[in-house]
C-alpha atoms as a PDB file:
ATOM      1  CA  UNK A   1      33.350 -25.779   1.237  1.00  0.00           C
ATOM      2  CA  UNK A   2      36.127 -24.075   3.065  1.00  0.00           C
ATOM      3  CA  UNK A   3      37.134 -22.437  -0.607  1.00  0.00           C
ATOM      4  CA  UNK A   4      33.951 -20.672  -0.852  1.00  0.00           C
ATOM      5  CA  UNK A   5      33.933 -19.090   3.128  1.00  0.00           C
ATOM      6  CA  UNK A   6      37.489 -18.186   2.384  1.00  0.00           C
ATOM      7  CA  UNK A   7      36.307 -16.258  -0.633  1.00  0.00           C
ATOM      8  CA  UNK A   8      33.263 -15.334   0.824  1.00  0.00           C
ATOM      9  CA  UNK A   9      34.062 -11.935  -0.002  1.00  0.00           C
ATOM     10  CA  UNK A  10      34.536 -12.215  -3.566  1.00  0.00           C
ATOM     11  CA  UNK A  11      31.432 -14.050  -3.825  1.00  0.00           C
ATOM     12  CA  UNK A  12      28.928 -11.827  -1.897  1.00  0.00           C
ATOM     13  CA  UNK A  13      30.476  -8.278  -3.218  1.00  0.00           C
ATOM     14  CA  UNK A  14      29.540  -5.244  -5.173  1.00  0.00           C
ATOM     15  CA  UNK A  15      29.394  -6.740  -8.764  1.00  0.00           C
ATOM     16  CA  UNK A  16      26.826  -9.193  -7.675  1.00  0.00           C
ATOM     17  CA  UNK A  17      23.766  -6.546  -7.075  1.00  0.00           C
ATOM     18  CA  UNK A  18      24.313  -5.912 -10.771  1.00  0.00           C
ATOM     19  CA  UNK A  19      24.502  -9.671 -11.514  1.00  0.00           C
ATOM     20  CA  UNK A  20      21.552 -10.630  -9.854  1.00  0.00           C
ATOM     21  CA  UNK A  21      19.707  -7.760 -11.547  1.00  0.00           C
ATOM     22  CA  UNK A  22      21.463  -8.905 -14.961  1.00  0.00           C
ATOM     23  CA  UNK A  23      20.330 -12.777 -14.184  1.00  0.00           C
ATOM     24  CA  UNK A  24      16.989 -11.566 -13.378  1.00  0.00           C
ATOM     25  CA  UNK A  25      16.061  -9.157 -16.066  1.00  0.00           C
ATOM     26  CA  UNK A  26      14.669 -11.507 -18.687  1.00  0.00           C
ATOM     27  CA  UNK A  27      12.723 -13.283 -15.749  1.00  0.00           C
ATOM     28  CA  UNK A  28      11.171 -10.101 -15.154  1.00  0.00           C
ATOM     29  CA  UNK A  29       9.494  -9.184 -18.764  1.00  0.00           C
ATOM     30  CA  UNK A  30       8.750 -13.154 -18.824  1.00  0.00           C
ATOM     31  CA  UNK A  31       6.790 -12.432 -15.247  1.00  0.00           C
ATOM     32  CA  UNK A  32       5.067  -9.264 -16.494  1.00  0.00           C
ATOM     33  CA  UNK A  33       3.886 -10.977 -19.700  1.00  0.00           C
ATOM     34  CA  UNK A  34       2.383 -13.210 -17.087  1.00  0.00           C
ATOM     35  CA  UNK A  35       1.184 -10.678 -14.998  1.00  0.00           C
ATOM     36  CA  UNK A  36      -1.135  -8.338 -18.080  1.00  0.00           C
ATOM     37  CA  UNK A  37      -2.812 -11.857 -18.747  1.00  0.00           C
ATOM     38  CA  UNK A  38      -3.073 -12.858 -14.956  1.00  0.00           C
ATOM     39  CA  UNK A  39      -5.210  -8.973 -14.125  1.00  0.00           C
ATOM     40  CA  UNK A  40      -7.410 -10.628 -16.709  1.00  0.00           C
ATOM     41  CA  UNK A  41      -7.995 -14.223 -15.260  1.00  0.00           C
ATOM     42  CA  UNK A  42      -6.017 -15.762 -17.547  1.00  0.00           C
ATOM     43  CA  UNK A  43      -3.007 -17.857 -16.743  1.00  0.00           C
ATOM     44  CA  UNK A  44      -0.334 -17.452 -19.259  1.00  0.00           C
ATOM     45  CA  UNK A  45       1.599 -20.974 -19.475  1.00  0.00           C
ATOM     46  CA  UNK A  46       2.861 -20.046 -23.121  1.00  0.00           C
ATOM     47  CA  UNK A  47       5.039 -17.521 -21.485  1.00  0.00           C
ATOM     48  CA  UNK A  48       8.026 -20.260 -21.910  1.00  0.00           C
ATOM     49  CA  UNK A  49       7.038 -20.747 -25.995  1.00  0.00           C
ATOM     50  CA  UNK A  50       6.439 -16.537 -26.590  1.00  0.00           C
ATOM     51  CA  UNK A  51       9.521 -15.776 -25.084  1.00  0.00           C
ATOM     52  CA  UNK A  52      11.542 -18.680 -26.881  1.00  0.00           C
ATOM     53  CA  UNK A  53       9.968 -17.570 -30.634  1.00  0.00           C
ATOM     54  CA  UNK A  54      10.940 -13.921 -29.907  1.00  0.00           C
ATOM     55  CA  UNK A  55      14.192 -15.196 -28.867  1.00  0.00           C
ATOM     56  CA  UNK A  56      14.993 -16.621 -32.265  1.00  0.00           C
ATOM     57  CA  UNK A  57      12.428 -13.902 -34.368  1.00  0.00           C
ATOM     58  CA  UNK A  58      14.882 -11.250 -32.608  1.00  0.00           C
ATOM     59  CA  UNK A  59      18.578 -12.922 -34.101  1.00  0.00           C
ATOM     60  CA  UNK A  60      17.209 -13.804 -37.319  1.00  0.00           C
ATOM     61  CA  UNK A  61      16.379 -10.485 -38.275  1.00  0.00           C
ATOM     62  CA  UNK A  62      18.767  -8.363 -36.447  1.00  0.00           C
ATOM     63  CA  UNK A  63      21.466 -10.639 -38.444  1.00  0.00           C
ATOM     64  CA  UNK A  64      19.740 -10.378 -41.579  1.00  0.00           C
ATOM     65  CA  UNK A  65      18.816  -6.798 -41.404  1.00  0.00           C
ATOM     66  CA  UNK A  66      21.907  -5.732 -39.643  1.00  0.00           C
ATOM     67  CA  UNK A  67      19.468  -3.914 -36.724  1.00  0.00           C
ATOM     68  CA  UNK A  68      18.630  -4.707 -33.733  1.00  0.00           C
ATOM     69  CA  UNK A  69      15.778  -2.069 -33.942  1.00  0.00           C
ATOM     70  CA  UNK A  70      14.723  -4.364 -36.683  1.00  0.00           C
ATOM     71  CA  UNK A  71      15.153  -7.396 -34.752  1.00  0.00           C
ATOM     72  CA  UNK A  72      13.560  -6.370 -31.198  1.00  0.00           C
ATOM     73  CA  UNK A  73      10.673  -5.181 -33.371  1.00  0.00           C
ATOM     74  CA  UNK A  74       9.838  -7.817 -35.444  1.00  0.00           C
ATOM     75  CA  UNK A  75      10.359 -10.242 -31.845  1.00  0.00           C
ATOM     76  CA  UNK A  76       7.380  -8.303 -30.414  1.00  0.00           C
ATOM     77  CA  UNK A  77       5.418  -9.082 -33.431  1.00  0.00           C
ATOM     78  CA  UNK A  78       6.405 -12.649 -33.411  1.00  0.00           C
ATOM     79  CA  UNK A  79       5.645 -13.111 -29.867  1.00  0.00           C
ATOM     80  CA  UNK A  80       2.122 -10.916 -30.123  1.00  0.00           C
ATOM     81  CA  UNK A  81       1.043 -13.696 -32.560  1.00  0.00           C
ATOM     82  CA  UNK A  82       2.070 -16.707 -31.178  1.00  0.00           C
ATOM     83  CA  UNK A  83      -0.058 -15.095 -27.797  1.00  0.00           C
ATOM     84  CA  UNK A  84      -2.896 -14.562 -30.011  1.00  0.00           C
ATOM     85  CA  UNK A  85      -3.119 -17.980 -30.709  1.00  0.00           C
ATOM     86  CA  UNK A  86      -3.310 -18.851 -27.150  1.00  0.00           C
ATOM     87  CA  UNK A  87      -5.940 -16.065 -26.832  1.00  0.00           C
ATOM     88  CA  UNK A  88      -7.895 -17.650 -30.090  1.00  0.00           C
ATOM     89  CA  UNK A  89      -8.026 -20.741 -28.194  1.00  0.00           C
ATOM     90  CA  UNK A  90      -8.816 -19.659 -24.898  1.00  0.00           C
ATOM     91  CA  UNK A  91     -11.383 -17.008 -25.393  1.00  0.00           C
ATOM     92  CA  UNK A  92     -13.320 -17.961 -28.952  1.00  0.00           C
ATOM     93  CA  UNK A  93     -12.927 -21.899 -28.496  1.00  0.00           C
ATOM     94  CA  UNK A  94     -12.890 -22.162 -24.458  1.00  0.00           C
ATOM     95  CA  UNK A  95      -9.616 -24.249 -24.260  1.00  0.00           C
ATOM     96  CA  UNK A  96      -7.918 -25.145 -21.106  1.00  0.00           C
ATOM     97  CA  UNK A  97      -5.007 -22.175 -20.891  1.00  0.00           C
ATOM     98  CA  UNK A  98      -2.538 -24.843 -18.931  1.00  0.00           C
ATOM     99  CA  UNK A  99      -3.431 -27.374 -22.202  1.00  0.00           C
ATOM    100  CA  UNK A 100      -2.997 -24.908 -24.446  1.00  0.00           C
ATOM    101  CA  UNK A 101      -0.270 -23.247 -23.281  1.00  0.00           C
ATOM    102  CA  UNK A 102       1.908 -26.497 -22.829  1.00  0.00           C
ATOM    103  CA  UNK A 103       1.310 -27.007 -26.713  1.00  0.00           C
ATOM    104  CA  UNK A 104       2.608 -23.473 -27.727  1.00  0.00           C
ATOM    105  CA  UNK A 105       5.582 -24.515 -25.695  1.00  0.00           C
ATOM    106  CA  UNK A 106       6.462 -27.504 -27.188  1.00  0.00           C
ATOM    107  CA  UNK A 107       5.118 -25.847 -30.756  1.00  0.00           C
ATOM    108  CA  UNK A 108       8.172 -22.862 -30.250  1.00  0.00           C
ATOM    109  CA  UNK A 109      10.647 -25.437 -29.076  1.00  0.00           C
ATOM    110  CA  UNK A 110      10.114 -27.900 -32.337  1.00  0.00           C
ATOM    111  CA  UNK A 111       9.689 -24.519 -34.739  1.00  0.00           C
ATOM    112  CA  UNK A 112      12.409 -23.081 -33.625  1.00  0.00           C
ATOM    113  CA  UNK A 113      15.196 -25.645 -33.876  1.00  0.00           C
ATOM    114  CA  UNK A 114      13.297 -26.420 -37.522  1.00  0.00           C
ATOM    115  CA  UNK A 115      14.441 -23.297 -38.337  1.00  0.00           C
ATOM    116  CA  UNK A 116      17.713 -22.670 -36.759  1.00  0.00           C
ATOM    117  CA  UNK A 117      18.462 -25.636 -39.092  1.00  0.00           C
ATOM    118  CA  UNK A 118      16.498 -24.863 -42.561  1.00  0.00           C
ATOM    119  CA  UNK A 119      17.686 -21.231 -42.205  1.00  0.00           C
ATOM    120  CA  UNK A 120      21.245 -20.881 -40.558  1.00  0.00           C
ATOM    121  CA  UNK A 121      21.756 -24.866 -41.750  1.00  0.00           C
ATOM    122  CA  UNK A 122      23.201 -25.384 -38.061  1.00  0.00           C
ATOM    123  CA  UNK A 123      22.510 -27.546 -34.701  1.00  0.00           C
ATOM    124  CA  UNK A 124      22.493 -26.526 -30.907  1.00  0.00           C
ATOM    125  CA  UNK A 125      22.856 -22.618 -31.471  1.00  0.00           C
ATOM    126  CA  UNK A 126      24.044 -20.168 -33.886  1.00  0.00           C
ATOM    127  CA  UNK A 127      26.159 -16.860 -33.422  1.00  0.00           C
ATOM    128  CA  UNK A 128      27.868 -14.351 -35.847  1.00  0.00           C
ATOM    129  CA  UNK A 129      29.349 -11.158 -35.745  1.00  0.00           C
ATOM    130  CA  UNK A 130      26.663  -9.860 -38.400  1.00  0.00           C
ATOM    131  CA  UNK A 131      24.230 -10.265 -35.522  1.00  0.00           C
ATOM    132  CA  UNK A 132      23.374  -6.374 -34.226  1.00  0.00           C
ATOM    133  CA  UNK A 133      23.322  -6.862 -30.200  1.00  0.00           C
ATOM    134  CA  UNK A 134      21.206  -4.125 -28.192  1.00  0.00           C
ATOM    135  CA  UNK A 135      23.617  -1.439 -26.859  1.00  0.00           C
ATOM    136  CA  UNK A 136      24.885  -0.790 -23.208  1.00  0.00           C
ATOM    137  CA  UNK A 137      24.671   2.419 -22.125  1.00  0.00           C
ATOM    138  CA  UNK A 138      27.648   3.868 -20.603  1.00  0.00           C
ATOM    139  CA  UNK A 139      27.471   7.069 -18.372  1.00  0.00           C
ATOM    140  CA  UNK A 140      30.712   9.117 -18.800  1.00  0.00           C
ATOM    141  CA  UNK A 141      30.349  10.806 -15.634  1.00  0.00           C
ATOM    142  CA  UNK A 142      29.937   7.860 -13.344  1.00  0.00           C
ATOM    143  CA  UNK A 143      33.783   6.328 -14.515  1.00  0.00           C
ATOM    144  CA  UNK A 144      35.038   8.121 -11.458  1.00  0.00           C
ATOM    145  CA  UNK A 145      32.239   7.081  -8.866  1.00  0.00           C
ATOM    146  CA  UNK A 146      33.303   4.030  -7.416  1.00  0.00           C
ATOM    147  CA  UNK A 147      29.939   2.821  -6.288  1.00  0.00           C
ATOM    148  CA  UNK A 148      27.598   4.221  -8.617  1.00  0.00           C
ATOM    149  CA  UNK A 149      29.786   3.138 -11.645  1.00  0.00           C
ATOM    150  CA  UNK A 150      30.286  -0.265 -10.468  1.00  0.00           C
ATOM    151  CA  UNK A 151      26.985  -0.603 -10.207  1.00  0.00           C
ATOM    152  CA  UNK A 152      24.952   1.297 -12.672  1.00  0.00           C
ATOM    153  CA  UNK A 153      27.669   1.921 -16.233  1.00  0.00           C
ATOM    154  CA  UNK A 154      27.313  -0.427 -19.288  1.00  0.00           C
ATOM    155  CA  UNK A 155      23.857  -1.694 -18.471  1.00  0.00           C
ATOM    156  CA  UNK A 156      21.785  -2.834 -21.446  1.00  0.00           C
ATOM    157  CA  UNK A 157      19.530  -0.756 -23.168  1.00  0.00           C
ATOM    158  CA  UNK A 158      16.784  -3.201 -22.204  1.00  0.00           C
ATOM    159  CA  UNK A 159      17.736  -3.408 -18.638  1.00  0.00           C
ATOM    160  CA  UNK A 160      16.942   0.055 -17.943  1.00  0.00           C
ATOM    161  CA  UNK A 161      13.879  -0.411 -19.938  1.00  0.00           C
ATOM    162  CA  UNK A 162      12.633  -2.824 -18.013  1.00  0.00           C
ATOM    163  CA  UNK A 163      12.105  -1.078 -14.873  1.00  0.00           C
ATOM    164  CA  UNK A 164      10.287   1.827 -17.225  1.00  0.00           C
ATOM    165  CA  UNK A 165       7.971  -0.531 -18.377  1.00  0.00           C
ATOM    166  CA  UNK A 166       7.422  -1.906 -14.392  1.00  0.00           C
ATOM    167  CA  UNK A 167       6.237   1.683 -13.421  1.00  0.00           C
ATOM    168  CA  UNK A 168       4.203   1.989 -16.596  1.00  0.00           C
ATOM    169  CA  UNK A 169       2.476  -0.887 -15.788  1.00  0.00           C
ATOM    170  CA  UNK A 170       1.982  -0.212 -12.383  1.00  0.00           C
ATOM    171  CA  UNK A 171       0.661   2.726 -13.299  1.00  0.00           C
ATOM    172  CA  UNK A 172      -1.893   1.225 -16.114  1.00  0.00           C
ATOM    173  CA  UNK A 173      -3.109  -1.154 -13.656  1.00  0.00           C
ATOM    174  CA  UNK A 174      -4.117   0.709 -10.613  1.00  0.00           C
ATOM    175  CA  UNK A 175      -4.194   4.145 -11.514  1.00  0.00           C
ATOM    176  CA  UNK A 176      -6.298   4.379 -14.950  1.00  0.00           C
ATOM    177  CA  UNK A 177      -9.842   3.385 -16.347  1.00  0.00           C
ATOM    178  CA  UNK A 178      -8.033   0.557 -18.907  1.00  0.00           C
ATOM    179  CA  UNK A 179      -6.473  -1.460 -15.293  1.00  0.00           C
ATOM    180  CA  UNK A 180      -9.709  -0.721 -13.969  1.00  0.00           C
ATOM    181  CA  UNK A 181     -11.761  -2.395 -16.285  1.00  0.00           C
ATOM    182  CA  UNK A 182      -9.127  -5.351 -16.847  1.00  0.00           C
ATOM    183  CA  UNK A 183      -8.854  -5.915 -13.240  1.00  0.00           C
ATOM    184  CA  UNK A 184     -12.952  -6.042 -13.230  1.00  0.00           C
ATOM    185  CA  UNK A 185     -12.806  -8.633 -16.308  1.00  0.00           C
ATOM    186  CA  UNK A 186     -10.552 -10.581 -13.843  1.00  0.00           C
ATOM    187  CA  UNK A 187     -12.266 -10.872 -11.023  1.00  0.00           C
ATOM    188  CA  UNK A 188     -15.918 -10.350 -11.369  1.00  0.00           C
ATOM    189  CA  UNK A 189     -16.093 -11.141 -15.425  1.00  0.00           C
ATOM    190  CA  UNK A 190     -20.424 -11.457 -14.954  1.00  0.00           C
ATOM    191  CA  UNK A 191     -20.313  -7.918 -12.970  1.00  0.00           C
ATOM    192  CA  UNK A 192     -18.134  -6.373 -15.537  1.00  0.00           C
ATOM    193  CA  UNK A 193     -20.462  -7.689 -18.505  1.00  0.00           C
ATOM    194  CA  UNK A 194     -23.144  -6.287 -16.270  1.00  0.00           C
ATOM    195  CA  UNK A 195     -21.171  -2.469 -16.561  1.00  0.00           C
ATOM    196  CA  UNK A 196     -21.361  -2.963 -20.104  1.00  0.00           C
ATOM    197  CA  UNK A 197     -17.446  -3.532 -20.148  1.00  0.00           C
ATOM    198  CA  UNK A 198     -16.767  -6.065 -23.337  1.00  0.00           C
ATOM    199  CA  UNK A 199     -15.196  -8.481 -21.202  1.00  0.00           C
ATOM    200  CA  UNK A 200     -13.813 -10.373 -24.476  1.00  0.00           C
ATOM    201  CA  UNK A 201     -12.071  -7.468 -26.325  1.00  0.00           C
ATOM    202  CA  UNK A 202     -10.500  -6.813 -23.211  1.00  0.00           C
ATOM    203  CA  UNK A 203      -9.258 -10.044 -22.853  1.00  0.00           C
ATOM    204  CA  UNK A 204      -8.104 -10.093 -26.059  1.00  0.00           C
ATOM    205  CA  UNK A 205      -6.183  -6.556 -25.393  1.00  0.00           C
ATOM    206  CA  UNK A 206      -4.395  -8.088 -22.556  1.00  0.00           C
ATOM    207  CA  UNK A 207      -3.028 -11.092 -24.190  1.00  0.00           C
ATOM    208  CA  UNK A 208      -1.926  -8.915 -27.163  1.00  0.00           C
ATOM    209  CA  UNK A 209      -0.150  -6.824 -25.408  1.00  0.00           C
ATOM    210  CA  UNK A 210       1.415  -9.662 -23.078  1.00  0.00           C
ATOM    211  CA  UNK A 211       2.683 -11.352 -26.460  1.00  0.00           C
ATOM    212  CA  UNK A 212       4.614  -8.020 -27.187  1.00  0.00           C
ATOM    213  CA  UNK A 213       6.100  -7.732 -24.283  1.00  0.00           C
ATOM    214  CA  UNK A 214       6.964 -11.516 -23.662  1.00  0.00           C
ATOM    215  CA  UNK A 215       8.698 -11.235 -27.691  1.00  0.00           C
ATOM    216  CA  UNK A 216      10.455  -8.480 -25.975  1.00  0.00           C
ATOM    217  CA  UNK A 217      11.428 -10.503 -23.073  1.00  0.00           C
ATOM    218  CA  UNK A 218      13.201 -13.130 -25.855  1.00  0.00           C
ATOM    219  CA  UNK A 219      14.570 -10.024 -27.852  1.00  0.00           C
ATOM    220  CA  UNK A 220      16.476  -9.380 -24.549  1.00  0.00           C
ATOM    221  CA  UNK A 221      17.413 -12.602 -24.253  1.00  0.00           C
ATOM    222  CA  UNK A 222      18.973 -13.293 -27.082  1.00  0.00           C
ATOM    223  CA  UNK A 223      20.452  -9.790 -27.992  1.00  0.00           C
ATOM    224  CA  UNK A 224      20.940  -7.897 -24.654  1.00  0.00           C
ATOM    225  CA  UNK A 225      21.701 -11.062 -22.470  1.00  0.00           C
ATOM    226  CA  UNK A 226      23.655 -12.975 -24.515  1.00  0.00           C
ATOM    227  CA  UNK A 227      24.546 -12.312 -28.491  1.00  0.00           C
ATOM    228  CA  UNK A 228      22.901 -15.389 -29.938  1.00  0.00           C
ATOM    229  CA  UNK A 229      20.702 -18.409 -30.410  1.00  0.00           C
ATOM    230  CA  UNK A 230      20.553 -21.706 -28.596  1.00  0.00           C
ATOM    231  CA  UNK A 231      18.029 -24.392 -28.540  1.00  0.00           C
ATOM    232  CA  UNK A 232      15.532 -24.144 -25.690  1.00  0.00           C
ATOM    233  CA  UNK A 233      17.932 -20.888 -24.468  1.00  0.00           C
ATOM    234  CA  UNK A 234      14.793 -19.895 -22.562  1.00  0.00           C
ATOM    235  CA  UNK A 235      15.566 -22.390 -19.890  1.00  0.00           C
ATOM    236  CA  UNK A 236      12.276 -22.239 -17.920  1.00  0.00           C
ATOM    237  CA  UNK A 237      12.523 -18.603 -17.336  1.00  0.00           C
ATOM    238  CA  UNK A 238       8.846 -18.790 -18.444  1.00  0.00           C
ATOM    239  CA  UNK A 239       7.898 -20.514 -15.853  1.00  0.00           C
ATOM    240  CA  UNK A 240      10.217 -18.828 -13.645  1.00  0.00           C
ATOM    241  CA  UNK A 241       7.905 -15.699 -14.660  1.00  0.00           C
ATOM    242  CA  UNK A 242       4.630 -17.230 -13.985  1.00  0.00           C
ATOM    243  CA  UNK A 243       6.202 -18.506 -10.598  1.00  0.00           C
ATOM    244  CA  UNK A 244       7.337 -15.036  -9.367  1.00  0.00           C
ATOM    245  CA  UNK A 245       3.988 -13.646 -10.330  1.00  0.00           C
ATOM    246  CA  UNK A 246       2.151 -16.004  -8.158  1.00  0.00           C
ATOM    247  CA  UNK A 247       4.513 -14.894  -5.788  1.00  0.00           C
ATOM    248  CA  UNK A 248       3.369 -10.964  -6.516  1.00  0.00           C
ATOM    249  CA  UNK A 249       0.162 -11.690  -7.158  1.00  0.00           C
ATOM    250  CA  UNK A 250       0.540 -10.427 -10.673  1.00  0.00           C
ATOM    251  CA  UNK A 251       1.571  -6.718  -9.111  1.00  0.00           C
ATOM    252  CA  UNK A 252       4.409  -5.663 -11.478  1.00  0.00           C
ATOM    253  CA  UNK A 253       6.361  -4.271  -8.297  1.00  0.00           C
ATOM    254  CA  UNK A 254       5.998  -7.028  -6.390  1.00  0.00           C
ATOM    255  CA  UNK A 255       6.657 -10.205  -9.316  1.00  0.00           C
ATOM    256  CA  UNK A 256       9.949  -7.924  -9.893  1.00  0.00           C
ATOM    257  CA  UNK A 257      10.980  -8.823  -6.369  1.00  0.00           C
ATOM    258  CA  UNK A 258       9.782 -11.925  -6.719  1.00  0.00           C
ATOM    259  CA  UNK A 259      12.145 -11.946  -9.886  1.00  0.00           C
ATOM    260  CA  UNK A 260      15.311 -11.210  -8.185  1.00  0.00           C
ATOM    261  CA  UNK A 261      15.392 -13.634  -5.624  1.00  0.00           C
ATOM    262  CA  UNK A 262      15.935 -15.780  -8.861  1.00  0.00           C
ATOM    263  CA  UNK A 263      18.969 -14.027 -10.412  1.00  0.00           C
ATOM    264  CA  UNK A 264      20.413 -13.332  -7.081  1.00  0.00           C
ATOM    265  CA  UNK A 265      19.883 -17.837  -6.586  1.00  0.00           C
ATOM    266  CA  UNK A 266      21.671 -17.788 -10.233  1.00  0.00           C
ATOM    267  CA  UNK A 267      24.513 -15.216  -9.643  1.00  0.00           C
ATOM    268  CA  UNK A 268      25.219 -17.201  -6.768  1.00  0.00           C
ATOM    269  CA  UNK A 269      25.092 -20.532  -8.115  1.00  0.00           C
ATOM    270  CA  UNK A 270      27.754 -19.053 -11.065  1.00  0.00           C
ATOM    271  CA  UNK A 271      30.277 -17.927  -8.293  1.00  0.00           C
ATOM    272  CA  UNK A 272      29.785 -20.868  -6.210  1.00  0.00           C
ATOM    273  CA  UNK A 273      30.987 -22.689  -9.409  1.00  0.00           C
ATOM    274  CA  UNK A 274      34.206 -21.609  -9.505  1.00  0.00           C
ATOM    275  CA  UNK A 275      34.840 -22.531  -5.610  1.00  0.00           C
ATOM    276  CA  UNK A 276      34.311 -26.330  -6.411  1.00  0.00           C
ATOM    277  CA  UNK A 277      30.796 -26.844  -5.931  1.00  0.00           C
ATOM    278  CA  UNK A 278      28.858 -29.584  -8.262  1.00  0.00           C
ATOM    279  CA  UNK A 279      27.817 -28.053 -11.189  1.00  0.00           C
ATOM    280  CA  UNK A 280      24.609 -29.865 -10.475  1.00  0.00           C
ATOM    281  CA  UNK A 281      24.017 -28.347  -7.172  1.00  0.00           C
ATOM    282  CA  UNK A 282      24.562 -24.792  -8.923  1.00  0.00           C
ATOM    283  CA  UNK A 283      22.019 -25.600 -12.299  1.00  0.00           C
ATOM    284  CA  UNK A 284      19.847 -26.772  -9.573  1.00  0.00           C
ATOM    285  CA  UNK A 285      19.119 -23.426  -7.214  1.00  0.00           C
ATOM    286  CA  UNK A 286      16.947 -21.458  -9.496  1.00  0.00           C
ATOM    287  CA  UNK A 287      14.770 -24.178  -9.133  1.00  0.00           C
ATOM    288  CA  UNK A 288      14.695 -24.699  -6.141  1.00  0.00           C
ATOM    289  CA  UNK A 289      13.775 -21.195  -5.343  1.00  0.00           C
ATOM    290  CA  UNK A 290      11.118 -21.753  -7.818  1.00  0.00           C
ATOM    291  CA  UNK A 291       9.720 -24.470  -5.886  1.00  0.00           C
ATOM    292  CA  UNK A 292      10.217 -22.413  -2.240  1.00  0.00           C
ATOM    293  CA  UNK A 293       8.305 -19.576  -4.362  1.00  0.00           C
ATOM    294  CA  UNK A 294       5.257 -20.928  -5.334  1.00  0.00           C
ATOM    295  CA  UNK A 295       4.739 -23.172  -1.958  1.00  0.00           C
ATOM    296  CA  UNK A 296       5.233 -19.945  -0.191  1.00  0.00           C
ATOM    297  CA  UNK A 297       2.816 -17.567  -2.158  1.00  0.00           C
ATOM    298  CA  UNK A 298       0.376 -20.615  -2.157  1.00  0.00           C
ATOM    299  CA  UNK A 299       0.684 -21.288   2.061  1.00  0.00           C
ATOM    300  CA  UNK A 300      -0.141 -17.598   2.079  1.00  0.00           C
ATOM    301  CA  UNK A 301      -3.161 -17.605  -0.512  1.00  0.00           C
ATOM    302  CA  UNK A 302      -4.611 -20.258   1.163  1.00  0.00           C
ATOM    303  CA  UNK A 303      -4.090 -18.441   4.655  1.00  0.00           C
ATOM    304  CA  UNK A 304      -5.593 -15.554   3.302  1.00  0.00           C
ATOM    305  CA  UNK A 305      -8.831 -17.940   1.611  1.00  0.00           C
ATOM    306  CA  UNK A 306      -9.093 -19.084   4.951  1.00  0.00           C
ATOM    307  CA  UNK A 307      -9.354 -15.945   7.153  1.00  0.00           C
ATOM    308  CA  UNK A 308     -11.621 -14.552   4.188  1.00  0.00           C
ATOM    309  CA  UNK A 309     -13.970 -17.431   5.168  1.00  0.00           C
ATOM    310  CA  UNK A 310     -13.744 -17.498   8.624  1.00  0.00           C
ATOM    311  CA  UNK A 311     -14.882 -13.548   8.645  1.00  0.00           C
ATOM    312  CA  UNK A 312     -18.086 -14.564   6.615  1.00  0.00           C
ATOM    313  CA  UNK A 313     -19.307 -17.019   8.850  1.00  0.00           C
END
């Protein structure tokens, strides 16, 4: 303990605003796949299996094809199926989303170590130099900034992306006819079939278009994150998602917060590492946060259920 005060500034410096935002970047396309389906009533459990098969769709091809274009691409795909078969089962059949979700999770975990070992003949993970990573984008001009380059050179294409696709969404959700009528699906589905909104197409739209973006979310993962494939690499950051959109009550602005106080728990947990403490204690903090997360957005739903009730009596 007296290692890590002693280096408290090299723990708790610069370098970690980037590394919290680097940590929490895949948690925040996992949370906004959760979010699209959450505007529509639907909570997205398979967020943990999507991201997982576009994690593995994504190195396949980008390795075989030599793109990552290629790769990120046909990720989306693989993820917009795999959600349509949660969407299949939800809307047309009526099944439980947390029961159905569950099985797509343990479907992409079994799948894709199947084929990590039919395909690439391996165990565990699989890397090569044939596999095309998604560029970082380095800004010439901010070399000789010390702040600004520390903090904002050699991000990840994706990374950058992501916060595009936060305002886009913020933007589709409260400010156009589409959010509109997927927020009314939501929230008053019998008023909205009333408007003569078809409550099931839209449905259907959302979870579509939560599939791409959770693929996208594995793409990341596996090459903008990291340059390869493990077993279960997703790590919960599914459910991390669907926790920090409880938290942000499926608002893309305010999950993404909700996503940071994760990778900022994770870049912490990595530095504390090196000062001696238990590798347990450090694997342990993201979920712990997790936990603090959901009781806290829950204590404050409740509250607010509460109030709500007290003001109609």
């Amino acid at each position: 303990m007296s290692a890590v005060i002693d280096n408290m500034d090299k723990i708790f410096n610069l370098s970690l605003v980037y590394a919290t935002f680097r940590s929490a970047s895949p948690i925040i396309f996992a949370a906004l796949c959760a979010a699209i389906t959450q505007q529509a009533n639907i909570l997205n459990v398979g967020t943990e299996g999507i991201m997982l098969v576009g994690a593995f769709t994504a190195v396949a091809v980008s390795y075989f094809s030599g793109s990552w274009i290629i790769g990120v691409g046909a990720a989306m795909l693989a993820g917009a199926v795999i959600a349509m078969i949660i969407g299949v089962g939800h809307v047309k059949y009526k099944a439980d989303n947390c029961a159905i979700g569950m099985g797509i999770n343990m479907l992409a975990l079994a799948i894709t170590k199947f084929l990590l070992n039919v395909i690439f003949g391996t165990n565990g993970s699989f890397t090569s130099p044939d596999i095309d990573p998604i560029p970082r984008v380095h800004i010439g001009f901010l070399e000789n900034i010390p702040v600004l380059g520390t903090l904002l050179n050699d991000w990840s294409l994706m990374e950058w992306f992501v916060i595009v696709l936060i305002i886009v969404l913020q933007f589709l959700f409260y400010k156009t006819v589409w959010g509109l009528r997927l927020r009314a699906v939501g929230q008053f589905e019998e008023a909205a079939k009333t408007a003569g909104i078809k409550v099931n197409a839209v449905k259907y739209q959302a979870i579509f278009i939560a599939g791409l973006i959770g693929g996208l979310a594995g793409a990341h993962l596996s090459l903008g994150y990291s340059t390869q494939f493990t077993e279960n690499m997703t790590n919960n950051r599914g459910f991390m998602g669907v926790a920090a959109m409880y938290f942000g009550g499926a608002n893309p602005v305010l999950t993404s917060l909700g996503c940071l106080l994760f990778g900022f728990a994770d870049s912490v947990g990595s530095r504390l590492q090196a000062y001696g403490i238990p590798s347990q204690f450090v694997l342990m903090m993201p979920y712990i946060v997790t936990v603090v997360v959901l009781s806290i957005s829950m204590a404050v739903k409740l509250s607010m259920n509460k109030k709500r009730q007290s003001s109609l009596t």
